[in-house]
C-alpha atoms as a PDB file:
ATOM      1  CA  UNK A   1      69.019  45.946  -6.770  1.00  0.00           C
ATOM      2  CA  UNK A   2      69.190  49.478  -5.968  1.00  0.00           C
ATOM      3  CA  UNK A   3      70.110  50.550  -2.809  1.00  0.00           C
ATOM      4  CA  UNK A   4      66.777  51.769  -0.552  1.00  0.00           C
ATOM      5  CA  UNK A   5      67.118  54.090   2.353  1.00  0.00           C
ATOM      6  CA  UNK A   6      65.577  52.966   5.392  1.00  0.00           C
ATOM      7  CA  UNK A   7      63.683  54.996   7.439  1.00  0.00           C
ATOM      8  CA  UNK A   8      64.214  54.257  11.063  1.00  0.00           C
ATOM      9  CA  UNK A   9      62.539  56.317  13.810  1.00  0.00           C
ATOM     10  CA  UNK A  10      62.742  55.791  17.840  1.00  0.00           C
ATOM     11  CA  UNK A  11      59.627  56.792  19.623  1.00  0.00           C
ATOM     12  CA  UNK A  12      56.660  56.492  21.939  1.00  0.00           C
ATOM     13  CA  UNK A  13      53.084  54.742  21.259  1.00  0.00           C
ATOM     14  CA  UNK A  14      51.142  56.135  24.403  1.00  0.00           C
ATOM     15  CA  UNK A  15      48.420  53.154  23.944  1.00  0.00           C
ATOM     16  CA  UNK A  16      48.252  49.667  22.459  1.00  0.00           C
ATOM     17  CA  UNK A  17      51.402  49.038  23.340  1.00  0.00           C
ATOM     18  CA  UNK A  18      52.621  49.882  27.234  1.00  0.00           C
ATOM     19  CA  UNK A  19      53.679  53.707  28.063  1.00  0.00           C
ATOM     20  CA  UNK A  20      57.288  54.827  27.899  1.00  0.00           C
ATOM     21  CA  UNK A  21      57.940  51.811  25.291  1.00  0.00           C
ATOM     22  CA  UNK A  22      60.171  52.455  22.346  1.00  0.00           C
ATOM     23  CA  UNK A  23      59.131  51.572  19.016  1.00  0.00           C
ATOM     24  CA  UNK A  24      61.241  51.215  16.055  1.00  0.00           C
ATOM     25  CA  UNK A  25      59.757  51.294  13.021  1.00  0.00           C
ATOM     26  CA  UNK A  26      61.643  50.500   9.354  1.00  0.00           C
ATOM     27  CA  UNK A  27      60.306  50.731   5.580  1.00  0.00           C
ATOM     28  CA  UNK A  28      60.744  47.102   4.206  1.00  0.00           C
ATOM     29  CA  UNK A  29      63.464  46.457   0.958  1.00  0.00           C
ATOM     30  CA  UNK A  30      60.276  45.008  -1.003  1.00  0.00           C
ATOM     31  CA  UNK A  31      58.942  48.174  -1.460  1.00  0.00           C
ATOM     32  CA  UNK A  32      58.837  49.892  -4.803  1.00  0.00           C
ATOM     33  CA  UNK A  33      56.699  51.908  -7.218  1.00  0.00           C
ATOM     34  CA  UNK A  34      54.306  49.501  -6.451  1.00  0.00           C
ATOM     35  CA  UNK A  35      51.608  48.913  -4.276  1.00  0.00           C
ATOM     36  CA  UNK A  36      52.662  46.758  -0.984  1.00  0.00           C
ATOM     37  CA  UNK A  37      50.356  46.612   2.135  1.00  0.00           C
ATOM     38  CA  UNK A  38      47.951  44.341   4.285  1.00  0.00           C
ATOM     39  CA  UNK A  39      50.630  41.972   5.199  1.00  0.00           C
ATOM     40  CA  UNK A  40      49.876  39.024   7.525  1.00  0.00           C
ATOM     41  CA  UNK A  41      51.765  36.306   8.997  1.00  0.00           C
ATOM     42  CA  UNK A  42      50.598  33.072   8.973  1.00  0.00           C
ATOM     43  CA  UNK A  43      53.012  30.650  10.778  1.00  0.00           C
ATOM     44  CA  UNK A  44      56.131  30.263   9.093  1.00  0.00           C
ATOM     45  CA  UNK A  45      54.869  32.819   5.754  1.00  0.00           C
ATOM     46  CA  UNK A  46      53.468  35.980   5.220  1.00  0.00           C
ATOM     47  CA  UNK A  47      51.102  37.282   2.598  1.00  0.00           C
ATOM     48  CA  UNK A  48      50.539  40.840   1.272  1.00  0.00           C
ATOM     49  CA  UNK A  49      48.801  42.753  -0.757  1.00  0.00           C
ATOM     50  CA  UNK A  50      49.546  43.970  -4.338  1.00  0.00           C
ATOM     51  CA  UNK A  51      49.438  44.919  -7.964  1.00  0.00           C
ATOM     52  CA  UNK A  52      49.196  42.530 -10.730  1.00  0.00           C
ATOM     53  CA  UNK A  53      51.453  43.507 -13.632  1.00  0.00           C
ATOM     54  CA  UNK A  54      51.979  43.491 -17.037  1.00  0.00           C
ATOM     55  CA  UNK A  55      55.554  41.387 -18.551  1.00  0.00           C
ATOM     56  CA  UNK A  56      57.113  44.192 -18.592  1.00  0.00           C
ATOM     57  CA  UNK A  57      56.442  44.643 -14.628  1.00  0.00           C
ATOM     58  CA  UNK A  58      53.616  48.124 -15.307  1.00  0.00           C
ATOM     59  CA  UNK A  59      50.615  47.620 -13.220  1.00  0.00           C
ATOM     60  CA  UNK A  60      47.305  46.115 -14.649  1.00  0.00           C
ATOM     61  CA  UNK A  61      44.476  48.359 -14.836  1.00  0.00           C
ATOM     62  CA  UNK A  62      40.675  47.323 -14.971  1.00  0.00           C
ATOM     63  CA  UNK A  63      38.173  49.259 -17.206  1.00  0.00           C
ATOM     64  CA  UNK A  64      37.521  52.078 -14.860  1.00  0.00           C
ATOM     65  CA  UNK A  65      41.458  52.512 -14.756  1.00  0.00           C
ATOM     66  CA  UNK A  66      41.535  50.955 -10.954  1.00  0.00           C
ATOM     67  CA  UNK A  67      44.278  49.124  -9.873  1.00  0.00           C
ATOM     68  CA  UNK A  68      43.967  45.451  -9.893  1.00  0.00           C
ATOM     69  CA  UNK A  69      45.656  43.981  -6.901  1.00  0.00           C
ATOM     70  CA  UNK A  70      46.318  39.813  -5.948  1.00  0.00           C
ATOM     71  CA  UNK A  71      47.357  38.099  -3.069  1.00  0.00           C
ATOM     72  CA  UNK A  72      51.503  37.315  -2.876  1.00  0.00           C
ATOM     73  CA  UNK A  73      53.212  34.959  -0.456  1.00  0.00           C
ATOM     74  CA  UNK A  74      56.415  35.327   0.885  1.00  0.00           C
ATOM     75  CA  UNK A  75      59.583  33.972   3.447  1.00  0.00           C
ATOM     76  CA  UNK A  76      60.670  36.205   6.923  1.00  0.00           C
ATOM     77  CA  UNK A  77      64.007  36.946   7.446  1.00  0.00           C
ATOM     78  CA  UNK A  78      64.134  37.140  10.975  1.00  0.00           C
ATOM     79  CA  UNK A  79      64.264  40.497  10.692  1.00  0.00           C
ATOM     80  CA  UNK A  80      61.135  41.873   9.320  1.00  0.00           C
ATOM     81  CA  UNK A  81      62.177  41.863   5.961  1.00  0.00           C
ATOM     82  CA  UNK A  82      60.164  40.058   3.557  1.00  0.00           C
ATOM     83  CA  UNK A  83      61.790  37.756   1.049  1.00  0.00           C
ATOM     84  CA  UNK A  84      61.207  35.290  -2.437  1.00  0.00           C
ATOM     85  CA  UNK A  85      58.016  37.084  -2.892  1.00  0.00           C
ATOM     86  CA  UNK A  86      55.557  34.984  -5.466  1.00  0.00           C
ATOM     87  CA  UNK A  87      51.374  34.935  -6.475  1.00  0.00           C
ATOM     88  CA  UNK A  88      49.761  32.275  -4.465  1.00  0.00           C
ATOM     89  CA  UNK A  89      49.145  29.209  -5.208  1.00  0.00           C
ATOM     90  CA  UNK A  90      45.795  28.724  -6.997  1.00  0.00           C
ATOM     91  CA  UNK A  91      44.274  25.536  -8.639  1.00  0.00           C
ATOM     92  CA  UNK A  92      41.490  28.151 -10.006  1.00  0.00           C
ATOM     93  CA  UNK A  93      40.756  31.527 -10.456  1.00  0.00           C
ATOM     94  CA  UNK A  94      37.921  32.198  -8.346  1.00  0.00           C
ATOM     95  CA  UNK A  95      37.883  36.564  -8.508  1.00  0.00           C
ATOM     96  CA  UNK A  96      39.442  39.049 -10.924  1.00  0.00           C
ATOM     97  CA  UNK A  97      40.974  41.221  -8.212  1.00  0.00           C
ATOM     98  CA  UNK A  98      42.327  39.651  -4.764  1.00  0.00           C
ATOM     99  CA  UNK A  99      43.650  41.873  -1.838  1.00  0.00           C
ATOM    100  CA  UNK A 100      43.311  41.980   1.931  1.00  0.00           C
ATOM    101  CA  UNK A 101      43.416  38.556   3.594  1.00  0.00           C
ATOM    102  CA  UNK A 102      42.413  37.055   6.509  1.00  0.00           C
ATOM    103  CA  UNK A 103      43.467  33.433   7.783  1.00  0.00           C
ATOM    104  CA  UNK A 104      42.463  30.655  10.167  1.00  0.00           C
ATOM    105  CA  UNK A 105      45.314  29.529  12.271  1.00  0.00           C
ATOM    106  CA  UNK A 106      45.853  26.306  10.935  1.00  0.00           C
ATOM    107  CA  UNK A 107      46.081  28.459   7.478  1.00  0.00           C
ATOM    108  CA  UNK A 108      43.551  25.968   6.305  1.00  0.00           C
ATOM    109  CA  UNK A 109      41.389  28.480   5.289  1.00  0.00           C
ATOM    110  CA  UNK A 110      41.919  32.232   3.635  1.00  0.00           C
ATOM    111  CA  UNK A 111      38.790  34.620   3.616  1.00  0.00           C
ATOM    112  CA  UNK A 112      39.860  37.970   1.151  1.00  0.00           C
ATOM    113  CA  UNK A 113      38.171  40.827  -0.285  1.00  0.00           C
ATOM    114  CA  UNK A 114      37.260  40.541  -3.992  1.00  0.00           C
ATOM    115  CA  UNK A 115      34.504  41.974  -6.306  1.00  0.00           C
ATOM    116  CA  UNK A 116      30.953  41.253  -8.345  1.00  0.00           C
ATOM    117  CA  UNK A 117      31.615  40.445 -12.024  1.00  0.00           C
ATOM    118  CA  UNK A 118      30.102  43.390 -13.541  1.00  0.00           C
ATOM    119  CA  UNK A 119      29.359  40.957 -16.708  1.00  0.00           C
ATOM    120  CA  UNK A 120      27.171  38.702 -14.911  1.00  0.00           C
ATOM    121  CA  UNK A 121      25.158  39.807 -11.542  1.00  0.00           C
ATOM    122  CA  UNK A 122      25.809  43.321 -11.373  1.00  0.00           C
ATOM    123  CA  UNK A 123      24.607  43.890 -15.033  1.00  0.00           C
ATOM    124  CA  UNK A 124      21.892  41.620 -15.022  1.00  0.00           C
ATOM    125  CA  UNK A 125      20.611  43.798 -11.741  1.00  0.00           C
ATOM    126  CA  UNK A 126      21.552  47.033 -13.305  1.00  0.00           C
ATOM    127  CA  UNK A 127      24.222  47.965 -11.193  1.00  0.00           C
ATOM    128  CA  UNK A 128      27.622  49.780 -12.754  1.00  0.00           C
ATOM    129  CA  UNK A 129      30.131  49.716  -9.472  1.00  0.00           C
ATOM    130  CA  UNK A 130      32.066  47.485  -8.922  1.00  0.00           C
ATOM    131  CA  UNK A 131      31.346  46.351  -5.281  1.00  0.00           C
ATOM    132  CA  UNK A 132      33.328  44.555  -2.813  1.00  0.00           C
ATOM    133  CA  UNK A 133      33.142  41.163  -1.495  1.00  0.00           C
ATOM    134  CA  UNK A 134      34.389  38.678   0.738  1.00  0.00           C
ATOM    135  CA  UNK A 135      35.287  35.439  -0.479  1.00  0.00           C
ATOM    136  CA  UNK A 136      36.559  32.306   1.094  1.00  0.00           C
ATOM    137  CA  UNK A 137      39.028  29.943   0.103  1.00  0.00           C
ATOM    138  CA  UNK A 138      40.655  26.058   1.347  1.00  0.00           C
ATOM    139  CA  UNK A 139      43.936  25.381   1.241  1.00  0.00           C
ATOM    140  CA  UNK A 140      44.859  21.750  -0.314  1.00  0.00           C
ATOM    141  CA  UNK A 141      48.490  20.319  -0.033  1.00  0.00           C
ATOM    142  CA  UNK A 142      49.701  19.943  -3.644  1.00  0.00           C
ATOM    143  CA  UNK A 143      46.746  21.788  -5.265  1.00  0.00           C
ATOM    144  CA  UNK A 144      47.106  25.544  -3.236  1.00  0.00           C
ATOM    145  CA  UNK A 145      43.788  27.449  -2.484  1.00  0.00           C
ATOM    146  CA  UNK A 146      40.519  26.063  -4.170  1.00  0.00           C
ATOM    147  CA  UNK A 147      37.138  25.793  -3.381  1.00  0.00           C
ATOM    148  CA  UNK A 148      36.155  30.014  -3.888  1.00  0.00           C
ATOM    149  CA  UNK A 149      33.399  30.584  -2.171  1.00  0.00           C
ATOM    150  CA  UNK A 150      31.314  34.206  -1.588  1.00  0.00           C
ATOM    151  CA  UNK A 151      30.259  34.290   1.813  1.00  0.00           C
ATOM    152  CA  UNK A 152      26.434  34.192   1.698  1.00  0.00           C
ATOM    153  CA  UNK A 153      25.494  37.684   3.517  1.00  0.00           C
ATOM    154  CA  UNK A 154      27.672  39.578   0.495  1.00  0.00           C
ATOM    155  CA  UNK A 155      24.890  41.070  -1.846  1.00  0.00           C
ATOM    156  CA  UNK A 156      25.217  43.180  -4.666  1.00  0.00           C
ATOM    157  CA  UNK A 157      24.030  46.632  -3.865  1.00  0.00           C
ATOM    158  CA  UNK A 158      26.983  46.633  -0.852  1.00  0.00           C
ATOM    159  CA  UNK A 159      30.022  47.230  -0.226  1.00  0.00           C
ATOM    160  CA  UNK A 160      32.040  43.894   2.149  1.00  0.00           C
ATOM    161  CA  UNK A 161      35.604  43.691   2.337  1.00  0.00           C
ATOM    162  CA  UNK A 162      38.761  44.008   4.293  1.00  0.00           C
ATOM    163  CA  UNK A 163      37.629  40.578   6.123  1.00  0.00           C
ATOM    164  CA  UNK A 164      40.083  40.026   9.841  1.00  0.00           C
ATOM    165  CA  UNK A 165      39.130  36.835  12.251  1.00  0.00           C
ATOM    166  CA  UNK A 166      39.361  36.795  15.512  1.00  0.00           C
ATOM    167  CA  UNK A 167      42.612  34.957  17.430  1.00  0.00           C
ATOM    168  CA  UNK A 168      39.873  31.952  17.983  1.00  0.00           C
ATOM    169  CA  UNK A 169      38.291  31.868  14.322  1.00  0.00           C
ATOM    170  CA  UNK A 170      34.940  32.348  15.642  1.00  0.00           C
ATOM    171  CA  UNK A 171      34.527  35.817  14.492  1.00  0.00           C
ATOM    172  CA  UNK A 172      34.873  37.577  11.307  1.00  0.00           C
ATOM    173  CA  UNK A 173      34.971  41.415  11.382  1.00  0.00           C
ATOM    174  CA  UNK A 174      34.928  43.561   7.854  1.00  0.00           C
ATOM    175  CA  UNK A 175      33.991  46.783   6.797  1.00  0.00           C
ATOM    176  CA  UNK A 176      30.549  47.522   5.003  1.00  0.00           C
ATOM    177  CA  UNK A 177      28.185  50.029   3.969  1.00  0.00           C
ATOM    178  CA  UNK A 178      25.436  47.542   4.541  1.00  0.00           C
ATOM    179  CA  UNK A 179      21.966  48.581   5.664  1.00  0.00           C
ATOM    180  CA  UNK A 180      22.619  50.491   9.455  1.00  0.00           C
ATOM    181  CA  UNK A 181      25.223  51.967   8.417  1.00  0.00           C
ATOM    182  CA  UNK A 182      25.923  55.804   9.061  1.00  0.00           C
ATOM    183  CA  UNK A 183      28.885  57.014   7.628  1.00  0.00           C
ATOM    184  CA  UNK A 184      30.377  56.489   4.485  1.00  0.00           C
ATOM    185  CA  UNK A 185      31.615  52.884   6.151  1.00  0.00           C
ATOM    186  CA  UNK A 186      31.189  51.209   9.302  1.00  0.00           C
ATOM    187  CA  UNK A 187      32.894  48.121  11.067  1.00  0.00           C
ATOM    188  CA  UNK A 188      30.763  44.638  11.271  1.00  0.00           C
ATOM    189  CA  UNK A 189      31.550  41.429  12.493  1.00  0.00           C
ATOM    190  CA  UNK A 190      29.575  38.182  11.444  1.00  0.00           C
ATOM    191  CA  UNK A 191      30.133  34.874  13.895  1.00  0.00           C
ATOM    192  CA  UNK A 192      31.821  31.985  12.257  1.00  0.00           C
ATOM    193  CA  UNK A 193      30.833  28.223  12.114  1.00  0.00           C
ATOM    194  CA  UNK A 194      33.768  26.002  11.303  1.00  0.00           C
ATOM    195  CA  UNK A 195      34.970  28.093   8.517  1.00  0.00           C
ATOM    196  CA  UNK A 196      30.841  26.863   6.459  1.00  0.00           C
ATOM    197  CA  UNK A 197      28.122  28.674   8.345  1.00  0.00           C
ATOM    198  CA  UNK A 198      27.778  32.453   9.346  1.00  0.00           C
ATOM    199  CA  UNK A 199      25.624  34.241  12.004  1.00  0.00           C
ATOM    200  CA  UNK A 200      23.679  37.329  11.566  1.00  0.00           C
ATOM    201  CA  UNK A 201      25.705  40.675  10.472  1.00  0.00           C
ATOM    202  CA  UNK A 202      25.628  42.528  13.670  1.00  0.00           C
ATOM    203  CA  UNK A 203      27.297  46.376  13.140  1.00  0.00           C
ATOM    204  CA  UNK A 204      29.597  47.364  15.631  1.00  0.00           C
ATOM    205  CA  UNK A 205      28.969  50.045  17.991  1.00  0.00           C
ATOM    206  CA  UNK A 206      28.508  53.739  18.063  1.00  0.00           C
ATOM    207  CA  UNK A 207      31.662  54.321  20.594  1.00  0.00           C
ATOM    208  CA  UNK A 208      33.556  52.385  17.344  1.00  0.00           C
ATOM    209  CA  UNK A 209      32.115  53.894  14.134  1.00  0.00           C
ATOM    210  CA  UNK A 210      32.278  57.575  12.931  1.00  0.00           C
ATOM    211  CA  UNK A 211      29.817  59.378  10.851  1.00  0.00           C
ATOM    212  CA  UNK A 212      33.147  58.793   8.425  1.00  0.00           C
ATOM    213  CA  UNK A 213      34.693  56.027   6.796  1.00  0.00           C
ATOM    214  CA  UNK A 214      36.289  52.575   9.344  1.00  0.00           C
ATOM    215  CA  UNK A 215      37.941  50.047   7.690  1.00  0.00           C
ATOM    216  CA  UNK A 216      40.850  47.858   8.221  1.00  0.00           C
ATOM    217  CA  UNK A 217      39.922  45.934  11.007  1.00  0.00           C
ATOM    218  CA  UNK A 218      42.408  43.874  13.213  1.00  0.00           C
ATOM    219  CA  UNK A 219      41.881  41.791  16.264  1.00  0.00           C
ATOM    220  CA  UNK A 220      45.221  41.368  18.310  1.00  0.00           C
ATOM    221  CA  UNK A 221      45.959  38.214  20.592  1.00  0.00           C
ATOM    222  CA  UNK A 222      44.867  40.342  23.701  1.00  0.00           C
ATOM    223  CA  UNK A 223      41.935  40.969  22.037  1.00  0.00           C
ATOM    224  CA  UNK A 224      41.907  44.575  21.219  1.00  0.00           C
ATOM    225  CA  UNK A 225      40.440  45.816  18.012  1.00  0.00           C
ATOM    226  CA  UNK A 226      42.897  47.869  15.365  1.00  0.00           C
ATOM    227  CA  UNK A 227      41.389  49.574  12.596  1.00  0.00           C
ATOM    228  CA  UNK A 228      41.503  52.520  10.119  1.00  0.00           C
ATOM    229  CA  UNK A 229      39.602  55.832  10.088  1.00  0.00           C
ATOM    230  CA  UNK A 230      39.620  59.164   8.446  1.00  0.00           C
ATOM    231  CA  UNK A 231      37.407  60.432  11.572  1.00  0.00           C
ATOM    232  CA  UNK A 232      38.107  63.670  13.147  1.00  0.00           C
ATOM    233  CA  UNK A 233      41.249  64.467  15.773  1.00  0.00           C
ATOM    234  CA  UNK A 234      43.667  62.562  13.627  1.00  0.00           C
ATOM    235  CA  UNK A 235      46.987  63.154  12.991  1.00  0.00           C
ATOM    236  CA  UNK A 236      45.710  63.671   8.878  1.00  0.00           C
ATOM    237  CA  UNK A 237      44.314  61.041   6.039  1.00  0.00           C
ATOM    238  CA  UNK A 238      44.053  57.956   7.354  1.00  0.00           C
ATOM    239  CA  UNK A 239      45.037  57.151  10.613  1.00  0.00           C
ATOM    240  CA  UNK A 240      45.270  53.892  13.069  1.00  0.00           C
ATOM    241  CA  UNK A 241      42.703  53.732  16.084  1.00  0.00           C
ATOM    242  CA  UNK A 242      43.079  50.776  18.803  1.00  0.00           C
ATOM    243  CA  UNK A 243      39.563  49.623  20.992  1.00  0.00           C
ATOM    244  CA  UNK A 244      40.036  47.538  23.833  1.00  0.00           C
ATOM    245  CA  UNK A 245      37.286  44.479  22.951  1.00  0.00           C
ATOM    246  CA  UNK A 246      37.381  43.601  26.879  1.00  0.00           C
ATOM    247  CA  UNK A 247      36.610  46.892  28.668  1.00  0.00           C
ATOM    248  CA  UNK A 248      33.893  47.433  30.827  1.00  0.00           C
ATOM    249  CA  UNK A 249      34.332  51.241  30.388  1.00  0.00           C
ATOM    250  CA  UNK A 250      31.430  52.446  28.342  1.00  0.00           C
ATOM    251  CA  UNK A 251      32.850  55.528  28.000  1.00  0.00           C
ATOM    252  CA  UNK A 252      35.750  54.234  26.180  1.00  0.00           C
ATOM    253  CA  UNK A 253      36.186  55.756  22.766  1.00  0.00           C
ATOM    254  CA  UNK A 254      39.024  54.764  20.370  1.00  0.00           C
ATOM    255  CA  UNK A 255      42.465  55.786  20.547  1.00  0.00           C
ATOM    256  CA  UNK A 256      44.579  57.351  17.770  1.00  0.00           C
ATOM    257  CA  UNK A 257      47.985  55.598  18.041  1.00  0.00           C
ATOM    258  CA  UNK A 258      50.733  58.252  18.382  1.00  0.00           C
ATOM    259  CA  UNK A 259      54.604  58.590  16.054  1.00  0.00           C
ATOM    260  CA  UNK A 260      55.463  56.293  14.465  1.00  0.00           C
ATOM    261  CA  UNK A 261      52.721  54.887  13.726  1.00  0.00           C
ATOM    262  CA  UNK A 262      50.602  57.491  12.292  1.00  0.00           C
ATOM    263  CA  UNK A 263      51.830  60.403  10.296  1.00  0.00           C
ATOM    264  CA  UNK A 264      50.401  63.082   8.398  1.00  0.00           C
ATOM    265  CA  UNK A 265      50.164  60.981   5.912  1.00  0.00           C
ATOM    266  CA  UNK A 266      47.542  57.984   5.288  1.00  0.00           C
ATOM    267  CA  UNK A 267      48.478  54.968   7.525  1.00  0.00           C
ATOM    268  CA  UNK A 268      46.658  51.845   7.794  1.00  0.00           C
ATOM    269  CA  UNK A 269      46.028  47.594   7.935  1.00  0.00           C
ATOM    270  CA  UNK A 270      47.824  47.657  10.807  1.00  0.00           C
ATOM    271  CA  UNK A 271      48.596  43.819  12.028  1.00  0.00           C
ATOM    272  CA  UNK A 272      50.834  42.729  15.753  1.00  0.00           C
ATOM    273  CA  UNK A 273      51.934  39.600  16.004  1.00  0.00           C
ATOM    274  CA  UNK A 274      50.884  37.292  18.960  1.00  0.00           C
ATOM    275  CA  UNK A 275      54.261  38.291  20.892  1.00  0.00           C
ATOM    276  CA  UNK A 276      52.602  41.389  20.711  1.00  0.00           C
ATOM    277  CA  UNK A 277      55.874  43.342  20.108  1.00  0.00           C
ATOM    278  CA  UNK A 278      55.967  43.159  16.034  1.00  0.00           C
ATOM    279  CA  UNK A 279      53.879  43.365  13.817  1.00  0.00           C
ATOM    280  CA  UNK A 280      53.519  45.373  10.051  1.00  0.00           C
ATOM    281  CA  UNK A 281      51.721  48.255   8.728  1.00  0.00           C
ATOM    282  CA  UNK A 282      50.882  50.340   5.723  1.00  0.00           C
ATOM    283  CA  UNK A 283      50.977  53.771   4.774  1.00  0.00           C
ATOM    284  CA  UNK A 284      51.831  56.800   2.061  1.00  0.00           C
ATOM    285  CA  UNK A 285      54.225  58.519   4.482  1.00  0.00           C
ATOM    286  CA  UNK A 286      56.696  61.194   3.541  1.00  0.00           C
ATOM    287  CA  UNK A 287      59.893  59.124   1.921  1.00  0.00           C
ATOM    288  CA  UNK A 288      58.077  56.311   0.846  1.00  0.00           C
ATOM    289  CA  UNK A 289      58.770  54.358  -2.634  1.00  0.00           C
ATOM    290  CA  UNK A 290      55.211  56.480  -4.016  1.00  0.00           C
ATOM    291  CA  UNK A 291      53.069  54.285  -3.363  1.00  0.00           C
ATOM    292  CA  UNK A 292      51.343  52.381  -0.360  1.00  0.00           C
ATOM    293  CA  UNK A 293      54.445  50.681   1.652  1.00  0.00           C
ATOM    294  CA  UNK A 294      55.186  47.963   4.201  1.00  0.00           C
ATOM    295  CA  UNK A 295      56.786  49.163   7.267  1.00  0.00           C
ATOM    296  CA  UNK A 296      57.996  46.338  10.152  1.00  0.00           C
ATOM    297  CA  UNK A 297      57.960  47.699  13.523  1.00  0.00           C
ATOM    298  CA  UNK A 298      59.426  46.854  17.046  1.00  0.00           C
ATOM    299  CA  UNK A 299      58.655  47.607  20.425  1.00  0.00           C
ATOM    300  CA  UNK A 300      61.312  47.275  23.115  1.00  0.00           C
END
């Protein structure tokens, strides 16, 4: 294996985490040419995002020459690092193109974004896009993830997809351009009935969305909403905003999270774990592999 140089930067987030806390931040070894990003850890595992590819390791491409992307599983090193990488386990294949999961925390139950066959539904309703969905899947010991399932308020003339519970599974939050909507994308959140039933799709509000594109959402175990935007007064592309769920300030507008964390570049699916010190994110970042790359980061 080639030898990867590892980017390692010391500075302040002003919000999110506490001020005058360093953060460390390092690209992971598992990056490549590839596509890696949307990592999350689910007890002692942690699945990602990325391309499927060819036996000769080249990335698949679909008819409109768009990346197709699945869902990998891997180990933790103790150190952020992400090892024995493999394609989860699947007694079926319920979608084409897999990426951006969300799980219960029993890991019983995996909801991911996904898309309309464009053979079936979306050509008998005349539709040529590809749109996004969410789908949900159980996990069976022995058999992996079965049981695919599109959540029922997905329709075809929409956009759903980059699905994130909440830390007590009773809310799902996902970006759509579903009806309401007034930019390009907006943040929703749906609530959630033992993993079977779902409420009504309520959009999130003004102080949240921009007349531009959200997505990415994350809910942290203090209860404060991450998420990605290309809004105005970032640091350039896509940049990382947190929202504190349990304010009482309605004046309280979204905060841009400062180096290392956001570049110039495009930086996003940000995820903390519950010791609310580590956590992962992606991004296109000056001396990155060329592609969209894990980074582990540290506060301390």
């Amino acid at each position: 294996m080639k030898t990867k140089f590892t980017l390692l930067l010391i500075l302040t987030l002003t919000y999110g985490f506490s001020q005058g806390e360093d953060v460390s931040i390092k690209k992971l070894e598992i990056n490549n040419k590839l596509d890696h990003f949307a990592a999350r850890v689910v007890g002692d595992k942690v699945f990602l995002s990325s391309n499927l590819t060819n036996k000769r390791g080249k990335p698949l491409k679909d008819k409109f020459s768009q990346s197709i992307y699945g869902l990998y599983e891997g180990e933790l090193d103790g150190n952020g690092e992400i090892n024995n990488v493999e394609p989860i386990k699947m007694m079926e294949i319920g979608t084409f193109n897999m990426s951006i999961a969300t799980f219960s925390k029993d890991g019983k139950y995996m909801y991911f974004t996904s898309n309309h066959d464009t053979k079936a539904e979306n050509k008998i309703k005349g539709y040529t896009t590809r749109n996004l969905i969410i789908q949900r899947a159980e996990y069976k010991e022995g058999r992996g993830w079965v049981n695919f399932t599109t959540l029922p308020f997905c329709t075809a003339e929409h956009n759903f997809g980059h699905p994130a519970l909440s830390p007590d599974g009773s809310t799902l939050y996902f970006f759509s351009d579903f009806k309401g909507t007034k930019g390009k994308s907006d943040l929703f959140k749906v609530s959630v009935s033992d993993h079977k039933t779902y409420g009504e799709v309520e959009r999130l509000s003004d102080s949240i969305n921009s007349p531009r594109s959200e997505g990415y959402p994350f809910i942290s175990a203090d209860n404060k909403l991450y998420f990605t935007s290309n809004r105005r007064g970032g640091k350039g592309g896509l940049d990382i905003y947190v929202y504190d769920l349990e304010s009482d300030d309605e004046e309280q507008k979204p905060i841009c999270l400062d180096d290392p964390i956001n570049t110039i570049g495009d930086d996003f699916s940000f995820f903390l774990n519950d010791d609310l010190t580590t956590g992962y994110l992606s991004s296109r970042r000056t001396r990155g592999e060329g592609g969209d790359d894990l980074y582990y980061f540290e506060k301390f």
